[in-house]
N, C-alpha and C. Protein backbone atom coordinates (compact mmCIF):
# COMPACT_ATOMS: atom_id res chain seq x y z
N UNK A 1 5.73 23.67 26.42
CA UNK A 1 5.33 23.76 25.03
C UNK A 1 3.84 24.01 24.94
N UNK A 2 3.35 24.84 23.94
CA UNK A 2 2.25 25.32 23.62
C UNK A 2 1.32 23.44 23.01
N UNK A 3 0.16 23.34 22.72
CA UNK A 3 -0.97 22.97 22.44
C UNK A 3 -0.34 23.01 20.92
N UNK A 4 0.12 23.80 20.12
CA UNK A 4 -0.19 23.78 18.32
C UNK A 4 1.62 23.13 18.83
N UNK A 5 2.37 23.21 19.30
CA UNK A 5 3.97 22.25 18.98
C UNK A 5 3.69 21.07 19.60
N UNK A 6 2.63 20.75 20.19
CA UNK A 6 2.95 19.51 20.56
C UNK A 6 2.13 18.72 19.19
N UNK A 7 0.82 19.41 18.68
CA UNK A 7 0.03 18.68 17.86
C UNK A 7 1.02 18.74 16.48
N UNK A 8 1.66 19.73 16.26
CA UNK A 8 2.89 19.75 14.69
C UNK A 8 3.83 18.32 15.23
N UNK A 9 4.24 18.43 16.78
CA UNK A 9 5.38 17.46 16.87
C UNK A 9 4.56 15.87 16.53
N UNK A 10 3.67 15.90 16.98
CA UNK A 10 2.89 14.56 16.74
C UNK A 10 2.14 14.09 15.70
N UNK A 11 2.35 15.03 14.66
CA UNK A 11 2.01 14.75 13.26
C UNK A 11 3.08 14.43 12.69
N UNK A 12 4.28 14.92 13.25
CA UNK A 12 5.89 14.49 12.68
C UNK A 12 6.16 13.39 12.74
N UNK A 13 5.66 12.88 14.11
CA UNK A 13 6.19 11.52 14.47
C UNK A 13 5.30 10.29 13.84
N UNK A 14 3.67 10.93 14.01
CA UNK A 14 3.23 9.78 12.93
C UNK A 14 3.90 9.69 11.91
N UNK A 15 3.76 10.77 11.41
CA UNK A 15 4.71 10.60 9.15
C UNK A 15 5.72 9.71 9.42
N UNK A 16 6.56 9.68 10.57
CA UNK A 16 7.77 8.87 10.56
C UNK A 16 7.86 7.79 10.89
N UNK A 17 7.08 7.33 11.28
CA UNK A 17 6.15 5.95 11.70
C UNK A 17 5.93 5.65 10.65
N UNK A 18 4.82 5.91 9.91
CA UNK A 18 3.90 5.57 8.90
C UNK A 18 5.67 5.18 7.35
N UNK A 19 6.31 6.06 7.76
CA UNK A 19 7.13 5.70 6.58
C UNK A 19 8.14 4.74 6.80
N UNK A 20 8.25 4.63 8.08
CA UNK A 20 9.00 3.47 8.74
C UNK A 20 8.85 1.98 8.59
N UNK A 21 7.89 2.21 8.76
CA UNK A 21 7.22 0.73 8.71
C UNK A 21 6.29 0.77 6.97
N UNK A 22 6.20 1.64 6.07
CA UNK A 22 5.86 1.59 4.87
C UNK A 22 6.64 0.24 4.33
N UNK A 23 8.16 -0.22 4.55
CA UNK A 23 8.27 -0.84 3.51
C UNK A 23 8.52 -2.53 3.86
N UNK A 24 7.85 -2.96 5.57
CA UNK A 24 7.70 -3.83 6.23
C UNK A 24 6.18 -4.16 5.60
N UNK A 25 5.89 -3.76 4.92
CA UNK A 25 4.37 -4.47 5.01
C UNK A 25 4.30 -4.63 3.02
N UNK A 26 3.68 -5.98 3.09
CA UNK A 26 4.24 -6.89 1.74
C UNK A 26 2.94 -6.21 0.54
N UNK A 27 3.07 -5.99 -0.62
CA UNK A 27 2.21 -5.69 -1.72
C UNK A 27 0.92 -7.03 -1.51
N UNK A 28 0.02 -6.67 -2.31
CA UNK A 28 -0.75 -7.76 -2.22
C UNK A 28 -1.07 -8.17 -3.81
N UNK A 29 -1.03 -9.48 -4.04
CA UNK A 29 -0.57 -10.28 -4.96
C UNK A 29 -1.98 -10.59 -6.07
N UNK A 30 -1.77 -10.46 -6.82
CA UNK A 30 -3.22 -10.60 -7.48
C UNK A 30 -3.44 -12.03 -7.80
N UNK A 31 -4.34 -12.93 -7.51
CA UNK A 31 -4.54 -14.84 -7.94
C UNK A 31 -5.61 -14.47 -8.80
N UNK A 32 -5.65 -15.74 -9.41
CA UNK A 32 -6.97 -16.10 -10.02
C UNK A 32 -6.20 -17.26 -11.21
N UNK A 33 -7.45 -17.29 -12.29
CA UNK A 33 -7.25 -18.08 -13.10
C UNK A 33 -6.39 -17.59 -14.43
N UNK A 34 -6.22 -16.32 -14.34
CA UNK A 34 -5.06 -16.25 -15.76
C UNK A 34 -3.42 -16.02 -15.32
N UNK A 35 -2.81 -17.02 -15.07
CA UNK A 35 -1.38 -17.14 -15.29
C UNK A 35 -1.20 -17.96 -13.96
N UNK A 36 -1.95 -18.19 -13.02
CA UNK A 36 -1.27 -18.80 -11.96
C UNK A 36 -0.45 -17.65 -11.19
N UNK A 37 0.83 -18.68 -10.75
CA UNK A 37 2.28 -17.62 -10.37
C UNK A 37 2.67 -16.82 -11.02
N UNK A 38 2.78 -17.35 -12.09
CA UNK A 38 3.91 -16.43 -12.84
C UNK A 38 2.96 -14.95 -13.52
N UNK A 39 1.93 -14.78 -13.08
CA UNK A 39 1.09 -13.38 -13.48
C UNK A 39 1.13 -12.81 -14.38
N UNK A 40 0.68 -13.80 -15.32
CA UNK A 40 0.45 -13.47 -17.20
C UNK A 40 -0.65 -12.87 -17.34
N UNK A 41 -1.33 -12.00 -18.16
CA UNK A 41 -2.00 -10.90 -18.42
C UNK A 41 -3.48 -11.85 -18.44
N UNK A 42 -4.30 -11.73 -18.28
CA UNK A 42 -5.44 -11.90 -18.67
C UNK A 42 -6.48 -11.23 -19.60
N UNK A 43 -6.73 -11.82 -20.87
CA UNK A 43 -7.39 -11.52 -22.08
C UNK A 43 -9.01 -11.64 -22.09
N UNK A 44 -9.80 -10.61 -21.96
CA UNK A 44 -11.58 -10.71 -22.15
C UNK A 44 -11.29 -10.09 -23.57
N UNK A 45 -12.56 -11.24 -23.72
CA UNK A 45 -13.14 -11.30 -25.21
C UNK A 45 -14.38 -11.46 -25.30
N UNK A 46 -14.84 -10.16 -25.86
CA UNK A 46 -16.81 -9.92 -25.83
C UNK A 46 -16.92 -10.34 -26.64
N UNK A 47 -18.02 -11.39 -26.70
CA UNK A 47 -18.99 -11.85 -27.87
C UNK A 47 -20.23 -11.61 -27.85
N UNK A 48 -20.56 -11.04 -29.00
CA UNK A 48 -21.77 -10.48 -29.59
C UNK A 48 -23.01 -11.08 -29.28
């Protein structure tokens, strides 16, 4: 095999990797002080 099929084949196999394992890896969760757990909206209010 040529130099440009091996570098196409190994861009294939990353993508298929990368999408493989896409749905093993967990969202990341937003904390703080408006809602706790249950992730109720948080309200800013400018004062003048």
């Amino acid at each position: 095999m040529d130099k440009y099929t091996k570098t196409v084949l190994t861009v294939i196999a990353v993508a298929l990797v990368l999408i493989a394992t896409q749905n093993t890896i967990t969202p990341a969760k937003a904390r703080g002080d408006c809602g706790g757990e249950s992730y109720n909206p948080c309200y800013v209010k400018l004062v003048n």
